[in-house]
Protein backbone atom coordinates (compact mmCIF):
# COMPACT_ATOMS: atom_id res chain seq x y z
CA UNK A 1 0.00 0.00 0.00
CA UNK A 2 2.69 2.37 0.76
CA UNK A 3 4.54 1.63 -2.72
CA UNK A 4 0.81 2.41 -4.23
CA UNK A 5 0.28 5.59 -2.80
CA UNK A 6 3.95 7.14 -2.94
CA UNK A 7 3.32 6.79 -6.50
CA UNK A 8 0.29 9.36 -6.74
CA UNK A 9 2.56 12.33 -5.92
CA UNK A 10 4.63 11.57 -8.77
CA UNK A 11 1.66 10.99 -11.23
CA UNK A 12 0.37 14.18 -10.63
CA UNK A 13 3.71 16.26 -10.87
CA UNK A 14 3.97 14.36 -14.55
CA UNK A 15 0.54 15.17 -15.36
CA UNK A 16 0.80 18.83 -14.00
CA UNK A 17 4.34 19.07 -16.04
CA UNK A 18 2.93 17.78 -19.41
CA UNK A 19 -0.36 19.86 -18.95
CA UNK A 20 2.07 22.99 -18.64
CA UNK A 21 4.46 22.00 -21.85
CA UNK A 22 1.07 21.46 -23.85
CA UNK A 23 0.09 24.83 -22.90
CA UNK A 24 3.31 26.51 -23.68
CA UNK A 25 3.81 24.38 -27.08
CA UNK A 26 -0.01 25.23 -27.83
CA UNK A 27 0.82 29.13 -27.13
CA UNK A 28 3.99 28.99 -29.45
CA UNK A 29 2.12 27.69 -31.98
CA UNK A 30 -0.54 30.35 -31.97
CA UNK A 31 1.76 33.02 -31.45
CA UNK A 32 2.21 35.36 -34.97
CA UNK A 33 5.96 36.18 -36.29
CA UNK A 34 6.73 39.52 -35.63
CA UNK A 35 7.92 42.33 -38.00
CA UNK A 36 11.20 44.35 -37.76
CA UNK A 37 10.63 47.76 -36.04
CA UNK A 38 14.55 48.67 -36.32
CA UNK A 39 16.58 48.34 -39.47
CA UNK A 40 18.42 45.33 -40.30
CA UNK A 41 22.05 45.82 -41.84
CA UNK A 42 21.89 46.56 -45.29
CA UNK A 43 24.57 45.13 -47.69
CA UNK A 44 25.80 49.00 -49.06
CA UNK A 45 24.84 50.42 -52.41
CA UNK A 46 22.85 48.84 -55.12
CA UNK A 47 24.56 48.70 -58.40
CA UNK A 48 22.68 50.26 -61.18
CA UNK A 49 22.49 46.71 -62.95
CA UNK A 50 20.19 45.27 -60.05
CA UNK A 51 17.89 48.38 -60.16
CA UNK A 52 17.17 48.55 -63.49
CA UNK A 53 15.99 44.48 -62.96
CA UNK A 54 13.71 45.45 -59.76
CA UNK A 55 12.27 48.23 -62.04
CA UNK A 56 11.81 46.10 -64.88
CA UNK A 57 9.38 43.97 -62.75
CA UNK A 58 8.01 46.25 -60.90
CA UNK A 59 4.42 46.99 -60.62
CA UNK A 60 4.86 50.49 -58.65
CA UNK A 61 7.62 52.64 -57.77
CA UNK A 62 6.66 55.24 -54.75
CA UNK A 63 8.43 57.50 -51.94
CA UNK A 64 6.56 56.80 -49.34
CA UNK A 65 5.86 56.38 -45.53
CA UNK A 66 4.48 52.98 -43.61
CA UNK A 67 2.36 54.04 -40.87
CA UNK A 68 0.19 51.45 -39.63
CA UNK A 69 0.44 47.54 -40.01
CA UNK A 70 -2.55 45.02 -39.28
CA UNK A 71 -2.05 41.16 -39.24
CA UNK A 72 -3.51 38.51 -41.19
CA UNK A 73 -2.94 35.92 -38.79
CA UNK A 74 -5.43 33.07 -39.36
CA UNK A 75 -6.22 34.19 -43.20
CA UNK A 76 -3.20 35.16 -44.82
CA UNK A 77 -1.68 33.43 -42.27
CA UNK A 78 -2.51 29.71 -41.06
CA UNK A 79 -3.91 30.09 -36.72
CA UNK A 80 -0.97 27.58 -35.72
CA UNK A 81 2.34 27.25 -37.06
CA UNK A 82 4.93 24.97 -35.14
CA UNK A 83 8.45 25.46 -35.76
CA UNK A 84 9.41 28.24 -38.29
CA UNK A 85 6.49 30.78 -38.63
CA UNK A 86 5.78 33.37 -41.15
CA UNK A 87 3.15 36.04 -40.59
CA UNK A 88 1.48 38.40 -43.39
CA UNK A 89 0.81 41.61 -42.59
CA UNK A 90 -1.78 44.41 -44.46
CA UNK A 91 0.47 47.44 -44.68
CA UNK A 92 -1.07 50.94 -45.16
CA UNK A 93 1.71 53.95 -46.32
CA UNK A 94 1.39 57.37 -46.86
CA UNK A 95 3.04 58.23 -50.57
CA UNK A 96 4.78 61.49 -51.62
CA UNK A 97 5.38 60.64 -55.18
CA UNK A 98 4.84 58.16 -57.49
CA UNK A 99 7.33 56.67 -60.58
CA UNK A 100 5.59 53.81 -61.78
CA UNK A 101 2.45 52.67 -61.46
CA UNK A 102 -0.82 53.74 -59.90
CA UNK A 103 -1.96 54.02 -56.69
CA UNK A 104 -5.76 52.88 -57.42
CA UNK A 105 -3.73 49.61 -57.83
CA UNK A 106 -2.46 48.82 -54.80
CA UNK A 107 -6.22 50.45 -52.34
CA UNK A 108 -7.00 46.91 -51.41
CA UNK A 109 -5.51 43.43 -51.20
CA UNK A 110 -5.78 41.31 -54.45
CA UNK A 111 -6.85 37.95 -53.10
CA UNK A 112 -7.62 36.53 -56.67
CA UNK A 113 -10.79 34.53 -57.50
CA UNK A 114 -12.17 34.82 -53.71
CA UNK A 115 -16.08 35.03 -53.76
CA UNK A 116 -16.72 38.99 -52.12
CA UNK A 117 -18.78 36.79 -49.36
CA UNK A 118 -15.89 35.25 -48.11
CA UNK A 119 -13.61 38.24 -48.05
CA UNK A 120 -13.18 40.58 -44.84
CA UNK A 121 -13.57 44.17 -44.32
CA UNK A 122 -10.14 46.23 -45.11
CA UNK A 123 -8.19 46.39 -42.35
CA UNK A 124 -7.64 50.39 -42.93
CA UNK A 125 -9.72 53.05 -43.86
CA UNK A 126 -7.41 55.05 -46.65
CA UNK A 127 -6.84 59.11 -48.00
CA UNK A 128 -6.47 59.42 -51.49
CA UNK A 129 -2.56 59.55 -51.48
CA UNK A 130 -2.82 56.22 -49.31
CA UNK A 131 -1.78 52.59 -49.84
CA UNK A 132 -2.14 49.19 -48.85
CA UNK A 133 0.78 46.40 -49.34
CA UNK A 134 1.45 43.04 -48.08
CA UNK A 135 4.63 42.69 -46.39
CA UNK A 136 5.33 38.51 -44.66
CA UNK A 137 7.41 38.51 -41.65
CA UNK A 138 9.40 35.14 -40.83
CA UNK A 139 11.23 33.80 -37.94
CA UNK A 140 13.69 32.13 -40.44
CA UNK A 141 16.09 32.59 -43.11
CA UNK A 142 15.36 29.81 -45.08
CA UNK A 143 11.70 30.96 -45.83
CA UNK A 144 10.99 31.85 -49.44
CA UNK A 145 9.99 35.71 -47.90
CA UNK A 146 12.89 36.03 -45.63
CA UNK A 147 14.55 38.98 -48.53
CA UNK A 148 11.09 40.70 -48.08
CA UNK A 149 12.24 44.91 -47.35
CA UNK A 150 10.83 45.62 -43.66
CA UNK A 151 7.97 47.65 -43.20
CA UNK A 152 8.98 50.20 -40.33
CA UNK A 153 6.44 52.78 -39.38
CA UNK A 154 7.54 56.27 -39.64
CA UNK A 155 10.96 54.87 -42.08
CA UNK A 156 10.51 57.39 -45.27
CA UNK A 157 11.99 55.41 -47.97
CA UNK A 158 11.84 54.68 -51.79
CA UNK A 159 9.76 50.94 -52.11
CA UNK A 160 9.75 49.53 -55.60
CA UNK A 161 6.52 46.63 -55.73
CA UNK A 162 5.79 44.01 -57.36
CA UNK A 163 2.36 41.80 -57.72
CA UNK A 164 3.20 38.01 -57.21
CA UNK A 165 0.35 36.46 -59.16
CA UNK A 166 -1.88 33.70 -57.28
CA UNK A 167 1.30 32.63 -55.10
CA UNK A 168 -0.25 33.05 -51.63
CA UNK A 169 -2.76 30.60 -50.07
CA UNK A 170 -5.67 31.98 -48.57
CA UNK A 171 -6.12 30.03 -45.09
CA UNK A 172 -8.80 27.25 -44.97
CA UNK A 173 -10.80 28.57 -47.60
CA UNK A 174 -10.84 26.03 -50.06
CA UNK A 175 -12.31 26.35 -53.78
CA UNK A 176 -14.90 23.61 -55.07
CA UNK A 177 -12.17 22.19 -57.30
CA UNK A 178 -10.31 21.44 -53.75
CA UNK A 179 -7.52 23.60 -53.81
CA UNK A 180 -6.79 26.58 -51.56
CA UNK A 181 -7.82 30.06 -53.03
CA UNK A 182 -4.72 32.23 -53.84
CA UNK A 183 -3.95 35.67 -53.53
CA UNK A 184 -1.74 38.20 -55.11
CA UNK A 185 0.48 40.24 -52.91
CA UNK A 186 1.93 43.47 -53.52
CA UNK A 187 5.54 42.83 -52.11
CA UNK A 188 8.75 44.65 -51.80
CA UNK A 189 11.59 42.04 -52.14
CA UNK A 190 14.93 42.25 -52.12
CA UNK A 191 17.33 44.78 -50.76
CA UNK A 192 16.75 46.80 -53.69
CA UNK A 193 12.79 47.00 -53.34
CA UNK A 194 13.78 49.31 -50.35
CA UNK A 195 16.41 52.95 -50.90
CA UNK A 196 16.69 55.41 -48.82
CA UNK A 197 14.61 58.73 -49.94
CA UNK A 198 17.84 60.55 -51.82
CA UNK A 199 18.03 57.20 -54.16
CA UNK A 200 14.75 58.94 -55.63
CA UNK A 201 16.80 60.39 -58.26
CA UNK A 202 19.03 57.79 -59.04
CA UNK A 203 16.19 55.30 -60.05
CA UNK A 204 14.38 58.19 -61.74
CA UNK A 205 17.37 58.23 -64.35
CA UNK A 206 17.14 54.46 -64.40
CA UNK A 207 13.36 54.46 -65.67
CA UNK A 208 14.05 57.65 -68.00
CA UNK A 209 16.39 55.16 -69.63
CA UNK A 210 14.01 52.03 -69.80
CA UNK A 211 11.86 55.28 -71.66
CA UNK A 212 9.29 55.86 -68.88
């Protein structure tokens, strides 16, 4: 009887143990990646050669200002992610100028063939020289988004975009052929897809030249 017993004690600091690890592995897993709010190092200047590629892609050139980013955790985003995690986040900046594009372009998300029922109110309300981009933050470098340019609030920068067509899955909503539905982010990628406001200039030149 006393072998019994002195075996409860035990039992219950297991159970009490694994109850606290599921908890803490459950609250990892729910937990969103985070995006940079300081600068990362950037690798110097970006030769002329890589600009005029980013431009040739890109969908819209602007000066402009994030100041406000809302997550799409649990639609852009799956709820639980174990291990590395990646996070999309709506992005809304404030643009001075334009060089390519146009901003009625990039006023909502493009989430592809989803049915307007199944699509959620914008996350920002937005002033005629306002935008809305999709920037994905990850918790590794291995991730397919980890040369995405961070969206600080308040940075001032030049951001060269570009749409990538039907390449993100929207979360759990599934189409009646059985496949996810896909949407189309606006993304800056690369460490050219991000200059610092007196590189305005420079890639000016560079799109006078492609005969812009």
């Amino acid at each position: 009887m006393f072998s019994k017993h002195r075996g409860k004690p035990f039992l219950l600091v297991l159970l009490s143990w694994l109850s606290i690890l599921s908890c803490a592995t459950f609250q990892r897993a729910a937990a969103p990646a985070l995006p940079f709010m300081t600068e990362p190092t950037t690798p110097g200047v970006i030769p002329d050669s890589v600009l005029r590629r980013a431009i040739r892609r890109a969908e819209l050139i602007v000066l402009a200002t994030p100041v406000e980013l809302a997550s799409q955790h649990g639609f852009l985003t799956p709820q639980f992610q174990l291990g590395a995690k990646e996070t999309w986040y709506d992005v809304k900046l404030t643009v001075d100028s334009v060089l390519k594009g146009k901003l009625r372009r990039a006023k909502r998300p493009d989430l592809g063939m989803l049915p307007a029922a199944l699509t959620p109110p914008p996350a920002f309300r937005l002033a005629r020289n306002e935008i809305v981009v999709q920037y994905p933050a990850v918790t590794s470098r291995n991730s397919n988004w980890s040369a995405a340019a961070p969206m600080i609030p308040g940075e001032r920068a030049v951001f060269i975009f570009h749409r990538c067509y039907y390449c993100l899955p929207i979360t759990g909503l599934v189409t009646g052929r059985g496949s996810y539905y896909t949407a189309s982010p606006l993304v800056a990628i690369g460490w050219e897809s991000k200059l610092a406001p007196g590189e305005w200039g420079r890639v000016g030149r560079l799109l006078v030249e492609r005969g812009h």
